[in-house]
C-alpha atoms as a PDB file:
ATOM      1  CA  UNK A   1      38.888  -6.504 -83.555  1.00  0.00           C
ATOM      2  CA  UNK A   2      41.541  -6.038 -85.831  1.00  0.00           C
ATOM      3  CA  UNK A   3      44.242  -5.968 -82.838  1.00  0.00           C
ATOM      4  CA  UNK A   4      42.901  -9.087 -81.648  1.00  0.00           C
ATOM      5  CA  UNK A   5      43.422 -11.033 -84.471  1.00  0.00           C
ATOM      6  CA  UNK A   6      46.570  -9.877 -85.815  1.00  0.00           C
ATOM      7  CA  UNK A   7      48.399  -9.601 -82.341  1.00  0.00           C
ATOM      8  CA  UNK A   8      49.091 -12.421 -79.580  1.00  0.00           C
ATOM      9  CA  UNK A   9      49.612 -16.014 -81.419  1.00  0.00           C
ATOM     10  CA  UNK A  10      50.595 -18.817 -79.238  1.00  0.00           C
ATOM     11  CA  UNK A  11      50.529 -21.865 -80.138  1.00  0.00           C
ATOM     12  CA  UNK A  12      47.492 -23.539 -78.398  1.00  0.00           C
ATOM     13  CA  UNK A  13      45.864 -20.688 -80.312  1.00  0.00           C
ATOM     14  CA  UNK A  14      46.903 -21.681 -83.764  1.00  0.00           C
ATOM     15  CA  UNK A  15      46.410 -25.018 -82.975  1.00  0.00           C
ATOM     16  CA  UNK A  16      42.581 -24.278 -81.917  1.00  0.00           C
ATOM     17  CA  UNK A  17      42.608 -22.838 -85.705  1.00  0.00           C
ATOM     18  CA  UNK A  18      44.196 -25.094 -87.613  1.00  0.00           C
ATOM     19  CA  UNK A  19      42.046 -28.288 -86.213  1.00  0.00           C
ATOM     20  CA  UNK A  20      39.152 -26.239 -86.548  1.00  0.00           C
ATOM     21  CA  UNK A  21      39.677 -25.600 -90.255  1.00  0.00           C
ATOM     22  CA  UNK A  22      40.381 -29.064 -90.534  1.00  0.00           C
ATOM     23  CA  UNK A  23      36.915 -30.516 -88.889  1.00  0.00           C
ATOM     24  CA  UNK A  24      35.316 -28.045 -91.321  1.00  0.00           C
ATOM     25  CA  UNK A  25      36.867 -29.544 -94.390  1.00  0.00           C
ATOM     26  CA  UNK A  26      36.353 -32.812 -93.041  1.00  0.00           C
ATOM     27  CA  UNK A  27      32.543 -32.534 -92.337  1.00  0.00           C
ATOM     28  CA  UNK A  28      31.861 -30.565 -95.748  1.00  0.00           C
ATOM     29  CA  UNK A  29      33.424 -33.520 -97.803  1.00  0.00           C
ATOM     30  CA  UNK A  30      31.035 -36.274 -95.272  1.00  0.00           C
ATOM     31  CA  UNK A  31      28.429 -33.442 -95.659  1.00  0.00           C
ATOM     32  CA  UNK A  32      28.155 -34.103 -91.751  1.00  0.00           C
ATOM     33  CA  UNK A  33      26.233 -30.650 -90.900  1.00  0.00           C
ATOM     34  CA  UNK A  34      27.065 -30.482 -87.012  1.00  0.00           C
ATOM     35  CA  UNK A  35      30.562 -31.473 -87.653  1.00  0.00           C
ATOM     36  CA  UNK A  36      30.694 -27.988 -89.985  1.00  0.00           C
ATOM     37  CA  UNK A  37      29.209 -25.985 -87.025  1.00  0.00           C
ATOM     38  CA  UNK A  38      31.853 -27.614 -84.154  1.00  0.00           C
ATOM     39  CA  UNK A  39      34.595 -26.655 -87.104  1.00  0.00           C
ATOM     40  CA  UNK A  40      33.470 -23.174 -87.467  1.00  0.00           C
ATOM     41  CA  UNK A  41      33.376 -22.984 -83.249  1.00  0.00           C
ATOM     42  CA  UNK A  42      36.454 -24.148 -83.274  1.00  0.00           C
ATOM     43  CA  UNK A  43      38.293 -22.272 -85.488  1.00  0.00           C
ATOM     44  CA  UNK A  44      36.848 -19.024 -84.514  1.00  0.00           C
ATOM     45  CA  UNK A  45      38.276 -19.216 -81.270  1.00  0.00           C
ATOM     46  CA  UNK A  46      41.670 -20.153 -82.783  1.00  0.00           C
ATOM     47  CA  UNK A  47      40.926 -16.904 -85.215  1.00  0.00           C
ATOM     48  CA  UNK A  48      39.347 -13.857 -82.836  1.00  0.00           C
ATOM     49  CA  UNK A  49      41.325 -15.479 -79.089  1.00  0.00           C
ATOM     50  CA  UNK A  50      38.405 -16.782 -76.615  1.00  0.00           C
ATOM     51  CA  UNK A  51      37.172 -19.355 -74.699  1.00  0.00           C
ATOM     52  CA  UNK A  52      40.110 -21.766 -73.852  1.00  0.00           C
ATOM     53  CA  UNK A  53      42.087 -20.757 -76.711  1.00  0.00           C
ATOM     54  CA  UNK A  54      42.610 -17.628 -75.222  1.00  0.00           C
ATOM     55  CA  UNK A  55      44.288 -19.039 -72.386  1.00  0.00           C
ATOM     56  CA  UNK A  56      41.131 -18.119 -69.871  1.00  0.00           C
ATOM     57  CA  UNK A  57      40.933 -21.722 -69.108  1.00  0.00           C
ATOM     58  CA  UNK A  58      43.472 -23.080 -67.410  1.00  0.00           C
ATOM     59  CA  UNK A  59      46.596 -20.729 -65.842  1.00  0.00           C
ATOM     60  CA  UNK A  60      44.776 -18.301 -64.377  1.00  0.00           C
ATOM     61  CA  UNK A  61      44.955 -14.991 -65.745  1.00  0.00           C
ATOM     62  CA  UNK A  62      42.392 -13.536 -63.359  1.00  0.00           C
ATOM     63  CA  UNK A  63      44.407 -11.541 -60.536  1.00  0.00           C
ATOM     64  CA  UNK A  64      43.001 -12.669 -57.222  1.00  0.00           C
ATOM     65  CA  UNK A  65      45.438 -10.097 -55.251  1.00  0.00           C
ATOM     66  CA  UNK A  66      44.141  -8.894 -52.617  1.00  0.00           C
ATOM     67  CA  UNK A  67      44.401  -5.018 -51.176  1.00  0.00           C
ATOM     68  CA  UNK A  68      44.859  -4.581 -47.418  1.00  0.00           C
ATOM     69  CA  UNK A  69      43.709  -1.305 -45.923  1.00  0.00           C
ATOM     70  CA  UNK A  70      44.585  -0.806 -42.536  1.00  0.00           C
ATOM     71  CA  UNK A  71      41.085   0.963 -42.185  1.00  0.00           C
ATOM     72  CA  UNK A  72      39.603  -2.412 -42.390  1.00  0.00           C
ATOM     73  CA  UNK A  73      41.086  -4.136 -38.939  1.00  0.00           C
ATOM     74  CA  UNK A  74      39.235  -6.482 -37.372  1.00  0.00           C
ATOM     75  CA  UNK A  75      36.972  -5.614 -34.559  1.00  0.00           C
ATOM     76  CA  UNK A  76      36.244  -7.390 -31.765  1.00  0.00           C
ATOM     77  CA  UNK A  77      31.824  -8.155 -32.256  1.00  0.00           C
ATOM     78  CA  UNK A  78      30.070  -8.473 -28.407  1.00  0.00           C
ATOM     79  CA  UNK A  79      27.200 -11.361 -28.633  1.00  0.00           C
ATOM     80  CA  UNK A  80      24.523 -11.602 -26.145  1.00  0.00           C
ATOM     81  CA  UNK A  81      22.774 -14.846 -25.829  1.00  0.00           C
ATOM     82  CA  UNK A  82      19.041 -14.724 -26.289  1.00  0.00           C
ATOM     83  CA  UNK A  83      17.140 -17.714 -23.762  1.00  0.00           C
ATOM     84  CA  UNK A  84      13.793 -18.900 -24.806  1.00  0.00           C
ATOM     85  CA  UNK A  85      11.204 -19.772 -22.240  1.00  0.00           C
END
Protein backbone atom coordinates (compact mmCIF):
# COMPACT_ATOMS: atom_id res chain seq x y z
CA UNK A 1 0.00 0.00 0.00
CA UNK A 2 2.73 2.03 0.92
CA UNK A 3 4.46 1.53 -2.68
CA UNK A 4 1.39 2.57 -4.23
CA UNK A 5 1.09 5.73 -2.82
CA UNK A 6 4.48 6.97 -2.62
CA UNK A 7 5.56 5.69 -6.18
CA UNK A 8 4.04 6.54 -9.79
CA UNK A 9 2.63 10.36 -9.79
CA UNK A 10 1.43 11.64 -13.03
CA UNK A 11 -0.27 14.30 -13.36
CA UNK A 12 -3.93 13.27 -14.12
CA UNK A 13 -3.27 11.53 -10.80
CA UNK A 14 -2.50 14.56 -8.75
CA UNK A 15 -4.97 16.34 -10.40
CA UNK A 16 -7.74 13.58 -9.38
CA UNK A 17 -6.30 14.59 -5.73
CA UNK A 18 -6.06 17.94 -5.64
CA UNK A 19 -9.86 18.57 -7.04
CA UNK A 20 -10.91 16.02 -4.79
CA UNK A 21 -9.55 17.78 -1.71
CA UNK A 22 -10.98 20.74 -3.03
CA UNK A 23 -14.84 19.41 -3.45
CA UNK A 24 -14.29 18.24 0.15
CA UNK A 25 -13.47 21.65 1.49
CA UNK A 26 -16.00 23.07 -0.60
CA UNK A 27 -18.98 20.85 0.54
CA UNK A 28 -17.85 20.96 4.38
CA UNK A 29 -18.02 24.88 4.34
CA UNK A 30 -21.92 24.48 2.26
CA UNK A 31 -22.28 21.52 4.72
CA UNK A 32 -23.48 19.77 1.36
CA UNK A 33 -23.11 15.99 2.72
CA UNK A 34 -22.94 14.13 -0.79
CA UNK A 35 -20.65 16.70 -2.11
CA UNK A 36 -18.14 15.49 1.03
CA UNK A 37 -18.60 11.81 -0.06
CA UNK A 38 -17.89 12.58 -4.16
CA UNK A 39 -14.69 14.65 -2.54
CA UNK A 40 -13.49 11.84 -0.49
CA UNK A 41 -14.10 9.39 -3.88
CA UNK A 42 -12.33 11.58 -5.59
CA UNK A 43 -9.43 12.20 -3.86
CA UNK A 44 -8.82 8.70 -2.88
CA UNK A 45 -8.29 7.71 -6.24
CA UNK A 46 -5.91 10.67 -6.77
CA UNK A 47 -4.23 9.30 -3.26
CA UNK A 48 -4.06 5.14 -3.46
CA UNK A 49 -4.01 5.15 -7.99
CA UNK A 50 -7.47 3.50 -9.27
CA UNK A 51 -10.25 3.80 -11.27
CA UNK A 52 -9.46 6.36 -14.10
CA UNK A 53 -6.86 8.02 -12.20
CA UNK A 54 -4.83 5.17 -12.53
CA UNK A 55 -4.76 5.39 -16.10
CA UNK A 56 -7.11 2.01 -16.51
CA UNK A 57 -9.50 4.12 -18.36
CA UNK A 58 -8.54 5.29 -21.35
CA UNK A 59 -4.91 4.09 -23.12
CA UNK A 60 -5.16 0.76 -22.68
CA UNK A 61 -2.87 -0.83 -20.42
CA UNK A 62 -4.41 -4.27 -20.78
CA UNK A 63 -2.07 -6.37 -23.26
CA UNK A 64 -4.36 -7.94 -25.81
CA UNK A 65 -1.21 -9.81 -27.55
CA UNK A 66 -1.94 -12.66 -28.75
CA UNK A 67 0.32 -16.13 -28.65
CA UNK A 68 0.37 -18.27 -31.80
CA UNK A 69 1.15 -21.95 -31.36
CA UNK A 70 1.63 -23.76 -34.36
CA UNK A 71 -0.17 -26.73 -32.52
CA UNK A 72 -3.30 -24.82 -32.94
CA UNK A 73 -3.66 -24.79 -37.06
CA UNK A 74 -6.75 -24.73 -38.42
CA UNK A 75 -8.47 -27.85 -39.47
CA UNK A 76 -10.51 -28.38 -42.12
CA UNK A 77 -14.40 -29.47 -40.11
CA UNK A 78 -16.57 -32.06 -42.66
CA UNK A 79 -20.51 -31.09 -42.30
CA UNK A 80 -23.16 -33.41 -43.31
CA UNK A 81 -26.50 -31.98 -44.00
CA UNK A 82 -29.33 -33.43 -41.99
CA UNK A 83 -32.98 -33.44 -44.36
CA UNK A 84 -36.18 -33.47 -42.50
CA UNK A 85 -39.14 -35.33 -43.84
Amino acid sequence: MKNRILNNWTFTRALYLVIGIAAMIHALKSHAWFGLALGAYFASMGLFAFGCAAGNCYNGTISSETNHNSSTDIQDVEFEEIKMK
